[in-house]
N, C-alpha and C. Protein backbone atom coordinates (compact mmCIF):
# COMPACT_ATOMS: atom_id res chain seq x y z
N UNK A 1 0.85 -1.16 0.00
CA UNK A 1 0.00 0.00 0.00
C UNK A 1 0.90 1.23 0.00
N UNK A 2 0.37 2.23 -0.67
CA UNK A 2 0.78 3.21 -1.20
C UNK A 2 0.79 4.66 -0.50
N UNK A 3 1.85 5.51 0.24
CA UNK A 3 0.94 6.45 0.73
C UNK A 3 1.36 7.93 0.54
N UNK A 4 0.57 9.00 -0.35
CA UNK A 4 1.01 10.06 -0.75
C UNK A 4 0.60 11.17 0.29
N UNK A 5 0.85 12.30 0.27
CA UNK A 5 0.94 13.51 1.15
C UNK A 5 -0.97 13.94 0.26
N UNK A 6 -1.84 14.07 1.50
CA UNK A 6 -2.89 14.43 0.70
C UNK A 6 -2.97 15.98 -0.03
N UNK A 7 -3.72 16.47 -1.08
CA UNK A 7 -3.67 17.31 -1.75
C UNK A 7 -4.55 18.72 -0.58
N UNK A 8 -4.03 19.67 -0.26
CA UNK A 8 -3.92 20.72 0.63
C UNK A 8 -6.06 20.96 0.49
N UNK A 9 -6.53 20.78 -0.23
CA UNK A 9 -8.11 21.08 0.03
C UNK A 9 -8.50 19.86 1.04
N UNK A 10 -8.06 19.04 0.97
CA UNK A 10 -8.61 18.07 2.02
C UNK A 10 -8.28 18.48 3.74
N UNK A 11 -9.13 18.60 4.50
CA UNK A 11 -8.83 18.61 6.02
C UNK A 11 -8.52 17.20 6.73
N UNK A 12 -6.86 17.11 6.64
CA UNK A 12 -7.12 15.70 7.32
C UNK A 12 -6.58 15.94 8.93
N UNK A 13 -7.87 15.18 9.30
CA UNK A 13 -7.62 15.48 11.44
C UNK A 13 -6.44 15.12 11.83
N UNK A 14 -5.47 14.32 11.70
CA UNK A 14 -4.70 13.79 12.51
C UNK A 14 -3.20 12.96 11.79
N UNK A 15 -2.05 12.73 11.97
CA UNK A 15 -1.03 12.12 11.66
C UNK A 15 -1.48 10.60 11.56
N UNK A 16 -0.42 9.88 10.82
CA UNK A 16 -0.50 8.34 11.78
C UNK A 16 0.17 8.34 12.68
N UNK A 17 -0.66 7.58 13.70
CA UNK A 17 0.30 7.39 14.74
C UNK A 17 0.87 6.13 14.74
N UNK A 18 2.19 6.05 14.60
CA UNK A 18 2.58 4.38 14.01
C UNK A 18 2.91 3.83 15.46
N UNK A 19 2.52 4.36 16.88
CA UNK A 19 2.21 3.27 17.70
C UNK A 19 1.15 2.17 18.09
N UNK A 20 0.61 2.54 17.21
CA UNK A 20 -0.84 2.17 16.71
C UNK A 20 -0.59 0.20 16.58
N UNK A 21 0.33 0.39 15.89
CA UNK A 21 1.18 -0.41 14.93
C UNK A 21 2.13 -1.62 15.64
N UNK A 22 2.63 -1.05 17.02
CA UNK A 22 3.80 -1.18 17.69
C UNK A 22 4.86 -1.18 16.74
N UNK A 23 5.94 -1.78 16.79
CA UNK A 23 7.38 -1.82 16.23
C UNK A 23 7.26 -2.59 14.68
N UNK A 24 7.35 -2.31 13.56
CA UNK A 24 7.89 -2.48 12.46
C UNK A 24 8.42 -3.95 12.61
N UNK A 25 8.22 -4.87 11.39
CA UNK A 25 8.82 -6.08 11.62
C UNK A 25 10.07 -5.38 11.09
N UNK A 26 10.29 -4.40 9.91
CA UNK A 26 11.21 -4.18 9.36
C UNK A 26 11.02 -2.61 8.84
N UNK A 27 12.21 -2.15 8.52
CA UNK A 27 12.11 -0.57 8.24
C UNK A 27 13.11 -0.29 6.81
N UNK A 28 12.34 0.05 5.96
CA UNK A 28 13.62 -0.31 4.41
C UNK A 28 13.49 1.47 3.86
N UNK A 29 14.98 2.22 3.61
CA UNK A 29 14.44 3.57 3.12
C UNK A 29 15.22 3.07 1.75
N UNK A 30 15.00 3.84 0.61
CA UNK A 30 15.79 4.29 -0.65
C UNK A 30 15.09 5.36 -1.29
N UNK A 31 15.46 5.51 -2.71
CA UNK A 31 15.11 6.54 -3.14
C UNK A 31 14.09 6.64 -3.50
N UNK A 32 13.03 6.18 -2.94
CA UNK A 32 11.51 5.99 -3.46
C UNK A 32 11.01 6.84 -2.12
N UNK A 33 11.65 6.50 -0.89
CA UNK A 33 10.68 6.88 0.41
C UNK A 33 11.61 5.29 0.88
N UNK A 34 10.48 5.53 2.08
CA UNK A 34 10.69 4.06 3.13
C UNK A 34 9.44 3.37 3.31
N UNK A 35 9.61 2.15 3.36
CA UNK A 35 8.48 1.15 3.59
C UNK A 35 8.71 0.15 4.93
N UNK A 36 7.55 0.39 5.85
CA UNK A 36 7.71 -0.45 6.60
C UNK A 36 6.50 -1.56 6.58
N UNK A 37 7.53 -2.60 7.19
CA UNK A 37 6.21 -3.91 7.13
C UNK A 37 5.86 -4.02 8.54
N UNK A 38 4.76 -4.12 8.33
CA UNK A 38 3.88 -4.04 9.92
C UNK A 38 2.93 -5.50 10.12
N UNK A 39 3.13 -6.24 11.11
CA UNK A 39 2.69 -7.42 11.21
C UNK A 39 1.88 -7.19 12.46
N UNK A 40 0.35 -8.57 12.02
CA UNK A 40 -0.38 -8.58 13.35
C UNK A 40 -0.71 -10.01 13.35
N UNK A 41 -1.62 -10.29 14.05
CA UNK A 41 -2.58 -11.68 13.47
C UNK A 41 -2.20 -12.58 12.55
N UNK A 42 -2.80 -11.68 11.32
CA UNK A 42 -3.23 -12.47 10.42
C UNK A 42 -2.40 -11.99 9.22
N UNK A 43 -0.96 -11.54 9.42
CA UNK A 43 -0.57 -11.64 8.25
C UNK A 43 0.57 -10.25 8.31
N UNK A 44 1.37 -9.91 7.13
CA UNK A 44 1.88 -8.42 6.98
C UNK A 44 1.76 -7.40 6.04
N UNK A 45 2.04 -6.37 6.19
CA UNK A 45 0.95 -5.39 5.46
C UNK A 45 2.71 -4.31 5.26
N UNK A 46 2.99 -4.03 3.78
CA UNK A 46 3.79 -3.32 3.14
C UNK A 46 3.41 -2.14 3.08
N UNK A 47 3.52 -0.97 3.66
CA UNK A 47 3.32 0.15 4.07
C UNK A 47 4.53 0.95 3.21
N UNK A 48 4.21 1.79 1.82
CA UNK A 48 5.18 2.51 1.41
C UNK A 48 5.34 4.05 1.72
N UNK A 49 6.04 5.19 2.39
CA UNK A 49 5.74 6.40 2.78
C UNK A 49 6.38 7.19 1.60
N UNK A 50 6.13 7.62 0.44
CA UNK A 50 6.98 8.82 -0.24
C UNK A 50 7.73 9.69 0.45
N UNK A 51 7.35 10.22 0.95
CA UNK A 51 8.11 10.60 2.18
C UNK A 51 7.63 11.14 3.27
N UNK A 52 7.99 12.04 3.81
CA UNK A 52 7.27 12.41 5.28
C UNK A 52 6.28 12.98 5.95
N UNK A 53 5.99 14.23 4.85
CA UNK A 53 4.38 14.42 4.96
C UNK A 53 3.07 13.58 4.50
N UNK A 54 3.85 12.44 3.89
CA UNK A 54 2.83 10.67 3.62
C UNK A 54 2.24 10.58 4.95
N UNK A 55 2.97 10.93 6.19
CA UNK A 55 2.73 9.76 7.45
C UNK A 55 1.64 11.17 8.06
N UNK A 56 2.33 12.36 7.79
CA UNK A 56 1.87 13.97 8.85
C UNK A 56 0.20 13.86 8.32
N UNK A 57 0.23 14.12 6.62
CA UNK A 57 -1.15 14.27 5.95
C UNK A 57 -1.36 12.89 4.61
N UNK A 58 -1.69 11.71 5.56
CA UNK A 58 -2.26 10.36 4.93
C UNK A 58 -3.10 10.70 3.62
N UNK A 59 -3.13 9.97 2.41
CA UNK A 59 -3.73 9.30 1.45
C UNK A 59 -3.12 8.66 0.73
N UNK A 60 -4.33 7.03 0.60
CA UNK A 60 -4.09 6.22 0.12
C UNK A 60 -3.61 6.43 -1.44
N UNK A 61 -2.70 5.81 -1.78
CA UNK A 61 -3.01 5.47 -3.86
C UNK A 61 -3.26 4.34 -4.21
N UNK A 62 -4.27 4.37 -4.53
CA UNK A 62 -5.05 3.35 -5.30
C UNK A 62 -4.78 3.38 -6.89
N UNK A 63 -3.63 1.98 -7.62
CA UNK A 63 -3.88 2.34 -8.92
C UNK A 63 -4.95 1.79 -9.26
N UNK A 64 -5.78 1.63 -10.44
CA UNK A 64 -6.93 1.63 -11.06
C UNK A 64 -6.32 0.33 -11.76
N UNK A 65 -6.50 -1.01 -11.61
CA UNK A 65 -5.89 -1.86 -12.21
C UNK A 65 -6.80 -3.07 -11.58
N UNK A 66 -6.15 -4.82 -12.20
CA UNK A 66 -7.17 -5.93 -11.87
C UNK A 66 -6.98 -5.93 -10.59
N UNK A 67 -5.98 -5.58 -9.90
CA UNK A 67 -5.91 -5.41 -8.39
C UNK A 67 -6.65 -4.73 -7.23
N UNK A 68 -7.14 -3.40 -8.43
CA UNK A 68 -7.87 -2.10 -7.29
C UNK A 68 -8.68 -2.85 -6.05
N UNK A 69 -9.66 -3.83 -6.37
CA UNK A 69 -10.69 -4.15 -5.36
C UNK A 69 -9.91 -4.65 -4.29
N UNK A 70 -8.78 -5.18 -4.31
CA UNK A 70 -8.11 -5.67 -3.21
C UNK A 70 -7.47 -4.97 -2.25
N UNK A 71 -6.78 -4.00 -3.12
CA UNK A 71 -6.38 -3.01 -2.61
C UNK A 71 -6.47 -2.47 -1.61
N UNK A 72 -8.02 -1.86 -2.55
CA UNK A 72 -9.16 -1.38 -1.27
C UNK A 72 -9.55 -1.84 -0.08
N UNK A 73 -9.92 -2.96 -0.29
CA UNK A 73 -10.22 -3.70 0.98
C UNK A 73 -8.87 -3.78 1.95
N UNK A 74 -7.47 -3.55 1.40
CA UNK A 74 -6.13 -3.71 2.05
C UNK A 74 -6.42 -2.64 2.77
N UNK A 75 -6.91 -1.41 1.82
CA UNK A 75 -6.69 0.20 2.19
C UNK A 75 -7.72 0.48 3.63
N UNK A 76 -8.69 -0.42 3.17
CA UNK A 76 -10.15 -0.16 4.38
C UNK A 76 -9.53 -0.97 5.30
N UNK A 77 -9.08 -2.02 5.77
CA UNK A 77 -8.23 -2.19 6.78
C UNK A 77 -7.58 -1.70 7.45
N UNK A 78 -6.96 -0.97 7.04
CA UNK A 78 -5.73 0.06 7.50
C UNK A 78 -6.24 1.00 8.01
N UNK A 79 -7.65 1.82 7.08
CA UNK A 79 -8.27 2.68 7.99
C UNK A 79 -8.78 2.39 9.44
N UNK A 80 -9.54 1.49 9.35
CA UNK A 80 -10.11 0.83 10.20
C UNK A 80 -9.16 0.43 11.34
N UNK A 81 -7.92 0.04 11.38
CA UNK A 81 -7.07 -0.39 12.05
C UNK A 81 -6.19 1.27 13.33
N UNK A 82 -6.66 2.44 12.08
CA UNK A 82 -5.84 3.36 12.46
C UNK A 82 -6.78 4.34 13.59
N UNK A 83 -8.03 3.97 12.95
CA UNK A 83 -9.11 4.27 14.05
C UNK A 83 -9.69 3.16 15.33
N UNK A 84 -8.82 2.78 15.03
CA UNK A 84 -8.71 1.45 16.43
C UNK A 84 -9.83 0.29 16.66
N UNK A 85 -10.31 0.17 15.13
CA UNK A 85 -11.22 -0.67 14.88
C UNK A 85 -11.47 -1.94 14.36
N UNK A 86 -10.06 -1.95 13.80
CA UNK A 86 -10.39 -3.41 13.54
C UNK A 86 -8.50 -3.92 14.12
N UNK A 87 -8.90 -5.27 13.73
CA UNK A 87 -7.70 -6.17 14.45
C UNK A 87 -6.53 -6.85 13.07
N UNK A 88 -7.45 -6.72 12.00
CA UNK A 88 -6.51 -7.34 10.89
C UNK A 88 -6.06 -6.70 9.79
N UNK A 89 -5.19 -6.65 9.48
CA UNK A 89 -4.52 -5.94 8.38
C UNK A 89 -4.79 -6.89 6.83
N UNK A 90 -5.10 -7.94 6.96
CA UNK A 90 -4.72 -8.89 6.00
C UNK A 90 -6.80 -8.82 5.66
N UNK A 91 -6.79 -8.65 4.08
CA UNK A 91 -8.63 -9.27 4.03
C UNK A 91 -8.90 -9.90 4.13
N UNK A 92 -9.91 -11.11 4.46
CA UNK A 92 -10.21 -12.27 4.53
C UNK A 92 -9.64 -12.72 3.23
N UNK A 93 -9.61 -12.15 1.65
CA UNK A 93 -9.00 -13.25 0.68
C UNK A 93 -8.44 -13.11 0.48
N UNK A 94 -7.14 -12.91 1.45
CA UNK A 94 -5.21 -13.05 1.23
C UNK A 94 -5.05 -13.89 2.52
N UNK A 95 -5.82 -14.77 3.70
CA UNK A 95 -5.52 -15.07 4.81
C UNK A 95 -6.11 -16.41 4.71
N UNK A 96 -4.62 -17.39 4.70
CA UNK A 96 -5.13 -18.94 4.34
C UNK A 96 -4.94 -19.74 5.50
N UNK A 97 -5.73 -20.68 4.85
CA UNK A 97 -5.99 -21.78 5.78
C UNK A 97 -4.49 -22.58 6.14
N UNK A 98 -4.26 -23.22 7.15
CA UNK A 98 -3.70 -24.33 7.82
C UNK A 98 -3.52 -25.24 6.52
N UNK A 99 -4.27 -25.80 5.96
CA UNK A 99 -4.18 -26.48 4.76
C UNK A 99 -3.76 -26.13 3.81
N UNK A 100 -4.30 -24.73 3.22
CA UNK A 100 -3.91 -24.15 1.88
C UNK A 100 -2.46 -23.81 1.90
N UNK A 101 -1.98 -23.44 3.19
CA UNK A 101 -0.61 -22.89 3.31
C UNK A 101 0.53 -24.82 3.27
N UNK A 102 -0.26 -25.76 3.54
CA UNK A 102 0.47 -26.99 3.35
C UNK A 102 0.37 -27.40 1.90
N UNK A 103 -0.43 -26.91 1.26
CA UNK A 103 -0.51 -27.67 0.32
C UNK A 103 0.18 -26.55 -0.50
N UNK A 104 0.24 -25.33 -0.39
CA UNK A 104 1.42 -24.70 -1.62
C UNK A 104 3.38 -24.74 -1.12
N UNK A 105 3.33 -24.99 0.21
CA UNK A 105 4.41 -24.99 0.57
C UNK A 105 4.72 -26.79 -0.27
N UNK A 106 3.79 -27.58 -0.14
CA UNK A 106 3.87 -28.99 -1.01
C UNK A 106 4.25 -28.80 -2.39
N UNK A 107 3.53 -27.79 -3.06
CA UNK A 107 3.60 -27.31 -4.55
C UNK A 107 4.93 -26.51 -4.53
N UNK A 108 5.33 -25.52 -3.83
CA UNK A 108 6.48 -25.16 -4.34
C UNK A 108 7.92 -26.16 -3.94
N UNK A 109 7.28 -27.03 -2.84
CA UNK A 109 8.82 -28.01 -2.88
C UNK A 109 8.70 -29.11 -4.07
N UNK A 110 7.54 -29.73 -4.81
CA UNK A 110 7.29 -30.38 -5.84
C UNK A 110 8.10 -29.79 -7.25
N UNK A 111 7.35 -28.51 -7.43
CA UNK A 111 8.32 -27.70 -8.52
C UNK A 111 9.98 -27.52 -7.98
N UNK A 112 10.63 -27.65 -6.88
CA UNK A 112 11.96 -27.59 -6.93
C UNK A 112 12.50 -28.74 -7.41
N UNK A 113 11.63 -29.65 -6.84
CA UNK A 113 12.13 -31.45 -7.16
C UNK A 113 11.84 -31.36 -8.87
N UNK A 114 11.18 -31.48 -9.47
CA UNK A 114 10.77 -31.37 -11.09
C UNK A 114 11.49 -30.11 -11.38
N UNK A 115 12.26 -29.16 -11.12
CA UNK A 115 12.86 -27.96 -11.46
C UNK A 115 14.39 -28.22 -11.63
N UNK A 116 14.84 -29.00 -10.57
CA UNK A 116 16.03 -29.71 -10.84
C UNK A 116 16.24 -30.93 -11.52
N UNK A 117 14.93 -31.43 -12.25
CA UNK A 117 15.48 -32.57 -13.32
C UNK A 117 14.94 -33.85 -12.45
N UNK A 118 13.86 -33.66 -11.24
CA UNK A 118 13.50 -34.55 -10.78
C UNK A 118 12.20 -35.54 -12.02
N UNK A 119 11.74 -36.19 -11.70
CA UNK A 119 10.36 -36.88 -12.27
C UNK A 119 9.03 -37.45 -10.99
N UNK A 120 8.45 -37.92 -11.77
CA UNK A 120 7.33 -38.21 -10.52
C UNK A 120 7.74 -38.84 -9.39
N UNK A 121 8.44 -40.30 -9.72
CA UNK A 121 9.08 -41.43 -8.61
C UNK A 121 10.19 -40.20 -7.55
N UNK A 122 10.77 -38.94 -7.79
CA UNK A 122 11.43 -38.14 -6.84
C UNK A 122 10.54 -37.31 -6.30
N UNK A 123 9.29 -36.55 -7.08
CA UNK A 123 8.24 -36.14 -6.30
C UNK A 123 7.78 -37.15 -4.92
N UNK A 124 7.09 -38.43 -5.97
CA UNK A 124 7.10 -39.08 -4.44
C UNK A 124 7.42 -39.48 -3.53
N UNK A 125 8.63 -39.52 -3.49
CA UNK A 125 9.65 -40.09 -2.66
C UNK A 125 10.21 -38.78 -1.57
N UNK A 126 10.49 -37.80 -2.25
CA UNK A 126 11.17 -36.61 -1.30
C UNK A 126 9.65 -35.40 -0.97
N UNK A 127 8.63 -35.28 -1.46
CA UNK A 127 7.71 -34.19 -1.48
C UNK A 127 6.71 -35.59 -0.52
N UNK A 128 6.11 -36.19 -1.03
CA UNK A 128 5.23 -37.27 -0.76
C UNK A 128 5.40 -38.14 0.47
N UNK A 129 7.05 -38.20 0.66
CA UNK A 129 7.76 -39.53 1.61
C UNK A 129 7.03 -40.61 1.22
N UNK A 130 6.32 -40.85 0.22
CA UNK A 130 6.28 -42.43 -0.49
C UNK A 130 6.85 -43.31 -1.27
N UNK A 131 6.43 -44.46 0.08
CA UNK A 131 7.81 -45.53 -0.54
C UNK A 131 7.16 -46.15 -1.85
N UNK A 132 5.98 -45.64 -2.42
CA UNK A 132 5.60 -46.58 -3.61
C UNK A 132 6.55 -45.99 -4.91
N UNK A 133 7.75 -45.18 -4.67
CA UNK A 133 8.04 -44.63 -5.44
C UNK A 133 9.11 -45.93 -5.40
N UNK A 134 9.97 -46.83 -4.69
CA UNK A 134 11.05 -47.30 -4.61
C UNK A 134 10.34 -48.89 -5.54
N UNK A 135 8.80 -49.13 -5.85
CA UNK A 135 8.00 -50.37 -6.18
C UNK A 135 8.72 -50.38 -7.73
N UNK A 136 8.46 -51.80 -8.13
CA UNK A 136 8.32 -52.20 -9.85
C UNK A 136 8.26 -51.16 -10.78
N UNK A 137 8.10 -51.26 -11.85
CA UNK A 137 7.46 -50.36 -12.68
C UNK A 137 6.12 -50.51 -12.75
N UNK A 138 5.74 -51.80 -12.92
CA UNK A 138 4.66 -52.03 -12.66
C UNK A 138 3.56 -51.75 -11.67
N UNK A 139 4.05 -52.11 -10.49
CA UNK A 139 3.24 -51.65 -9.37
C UNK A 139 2.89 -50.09 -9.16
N UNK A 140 4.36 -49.17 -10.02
CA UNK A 140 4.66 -47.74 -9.72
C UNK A 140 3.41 -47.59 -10.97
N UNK A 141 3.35 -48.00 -11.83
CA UNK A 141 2.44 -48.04 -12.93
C UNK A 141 1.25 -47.71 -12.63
N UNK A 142 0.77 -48.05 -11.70
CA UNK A 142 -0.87 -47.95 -10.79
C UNK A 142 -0.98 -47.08 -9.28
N UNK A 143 0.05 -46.71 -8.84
CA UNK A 143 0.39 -46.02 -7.78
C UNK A 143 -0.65 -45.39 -7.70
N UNK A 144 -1.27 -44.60 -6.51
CA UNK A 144 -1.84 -43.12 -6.07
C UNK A 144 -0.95 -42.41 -6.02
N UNK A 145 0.66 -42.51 -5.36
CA UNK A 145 1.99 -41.76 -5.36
C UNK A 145 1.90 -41.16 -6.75
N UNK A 146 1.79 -41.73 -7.38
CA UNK A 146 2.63 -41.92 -9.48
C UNK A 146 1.38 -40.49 -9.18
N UNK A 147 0.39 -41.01 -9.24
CA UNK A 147 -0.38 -39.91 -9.96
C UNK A 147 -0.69 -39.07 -9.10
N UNK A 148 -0.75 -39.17 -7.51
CA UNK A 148 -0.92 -37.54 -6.83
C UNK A 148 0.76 -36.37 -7.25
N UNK A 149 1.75 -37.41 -7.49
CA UNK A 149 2.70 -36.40 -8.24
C UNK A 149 2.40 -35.88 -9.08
N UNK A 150 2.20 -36.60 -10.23
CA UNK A 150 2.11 -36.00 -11.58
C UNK A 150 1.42 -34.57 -11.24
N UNK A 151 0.05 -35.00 -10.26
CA UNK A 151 -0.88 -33.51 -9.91
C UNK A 151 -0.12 -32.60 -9.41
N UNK A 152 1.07 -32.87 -8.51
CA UNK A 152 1.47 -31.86 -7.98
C UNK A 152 2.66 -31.05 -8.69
N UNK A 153 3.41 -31.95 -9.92
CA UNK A 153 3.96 -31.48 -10.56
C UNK A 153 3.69 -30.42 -11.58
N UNK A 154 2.29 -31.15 -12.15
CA UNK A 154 1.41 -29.86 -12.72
C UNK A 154 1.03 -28.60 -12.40
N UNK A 155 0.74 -29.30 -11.26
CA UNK A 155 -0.16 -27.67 -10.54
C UNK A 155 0.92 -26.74 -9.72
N UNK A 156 2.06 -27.52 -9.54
CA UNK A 156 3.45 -26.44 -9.06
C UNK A 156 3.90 -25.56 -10.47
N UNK A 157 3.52 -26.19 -11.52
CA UNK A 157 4.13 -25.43 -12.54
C UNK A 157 3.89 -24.58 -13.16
N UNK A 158 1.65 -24.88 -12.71
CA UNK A 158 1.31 -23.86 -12.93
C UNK A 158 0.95 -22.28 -11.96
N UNK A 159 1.18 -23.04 -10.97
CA UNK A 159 1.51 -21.86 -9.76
C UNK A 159 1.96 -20.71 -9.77
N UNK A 160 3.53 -21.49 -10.40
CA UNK A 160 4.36 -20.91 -10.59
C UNK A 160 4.12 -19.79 -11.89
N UNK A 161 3.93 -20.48 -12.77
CA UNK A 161 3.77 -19.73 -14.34
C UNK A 161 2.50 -18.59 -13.87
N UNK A 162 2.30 -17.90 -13.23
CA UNK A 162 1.37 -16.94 -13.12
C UNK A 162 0.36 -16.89 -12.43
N UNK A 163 0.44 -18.37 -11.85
CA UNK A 163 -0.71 -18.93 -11.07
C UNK A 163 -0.83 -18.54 -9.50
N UNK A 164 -0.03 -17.47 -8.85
CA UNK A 164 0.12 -17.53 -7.89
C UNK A 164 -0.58 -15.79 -7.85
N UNK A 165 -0.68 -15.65 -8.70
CA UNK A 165 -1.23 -14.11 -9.05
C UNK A 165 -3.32 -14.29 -8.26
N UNK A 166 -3.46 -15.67 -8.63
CA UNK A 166 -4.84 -15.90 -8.33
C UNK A 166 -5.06 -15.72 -6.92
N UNK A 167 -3.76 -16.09 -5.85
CA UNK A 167 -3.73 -16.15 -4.31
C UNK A 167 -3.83 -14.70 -4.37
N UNK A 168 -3.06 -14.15 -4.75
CA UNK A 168 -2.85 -12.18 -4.58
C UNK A 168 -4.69 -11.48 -4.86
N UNK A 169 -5.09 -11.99 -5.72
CA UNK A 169 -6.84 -11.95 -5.95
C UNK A 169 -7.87 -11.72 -5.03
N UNK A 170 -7.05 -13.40 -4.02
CA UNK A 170 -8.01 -14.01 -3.48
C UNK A 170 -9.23 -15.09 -3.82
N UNK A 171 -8.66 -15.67 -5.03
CA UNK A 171 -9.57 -16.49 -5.81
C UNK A 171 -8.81 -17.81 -5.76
């Protein structure tokens, strides 16, 4: 999230107060401004300041893109958070499940194994820990291993190839 010095017709009441916030997981300046990442709950929230009257006289930038709606909802958080109202920085569709977070951390160690020249029988064996990968050809021939790889080899690849843009969505 984006934050510019608002334009002088606007009356804005108050600074941020970044104790609001407590302590910064991290504090990064260059020649853009500084961005700090601010963590709670449910997640962390990239806070960019142009520079210093960003923080004195707040507004959001919202670009106008497939992203805006998310944004927003990032941006209405933040409000909400700064008026001491809400508890999460993260929207409900960037904040995953126990599962969803196992099963892409599964997908991106699948695509390292198939990224380095692995095949299915190393999917299953190092991603899977299945020993049906060490069977016959035959037996490997009919596996659930054989083919929950193949799935995961696929769907790491397509994750990867742009597919991870859908999590950023929320879809």
């Amino acid at each position: 999230m984006i934050l510019e010095p608002a334009p002088p017709c606007f009356d804005i009441p108050r600074s941020i107060d970044r104790s609001a916030f407590g302590q910064p997981l991290r504090e990064l300046s260059d020649a853009d401004g500084r961005e700090l990442v601010i963590a709670d709950g449910s997640g962390e929230l990239h806070v960019r300041l142009r520079d210093e009257q960003a923080a004195q006289r707040p507004a959001v930038l919202l670009p106008i893109d497939s992203m805006a709606e998310l944004r927003l909802d990032v941006a209405l958080h933040f409000v909400r958070q700064l008026g001491g109202r809400g508890r999460s920085l993260l929207p409900a569709a960037l904040r995953l499940t126990a599962f969803q977070k196992r099963r892409l951390i599964q997908l991106l160690h699948a695509f390292d194994v198939h990224d380095l020249g692995g095949g299915p029988r190393d999917v299953a064996a190092k991603v899977l820990a299945s020993d049906h990968a060490q069977r016959r050809a035959v037996e490997w021939k009919d596996s659930h291993a054989r083919r929950k790889a193949n799935r995961l080899i696929h769907d790491s690849i397509a994750l990867v190839e742009r597919g991870y843009l859908k999590l950023l969505r929320g879809l």
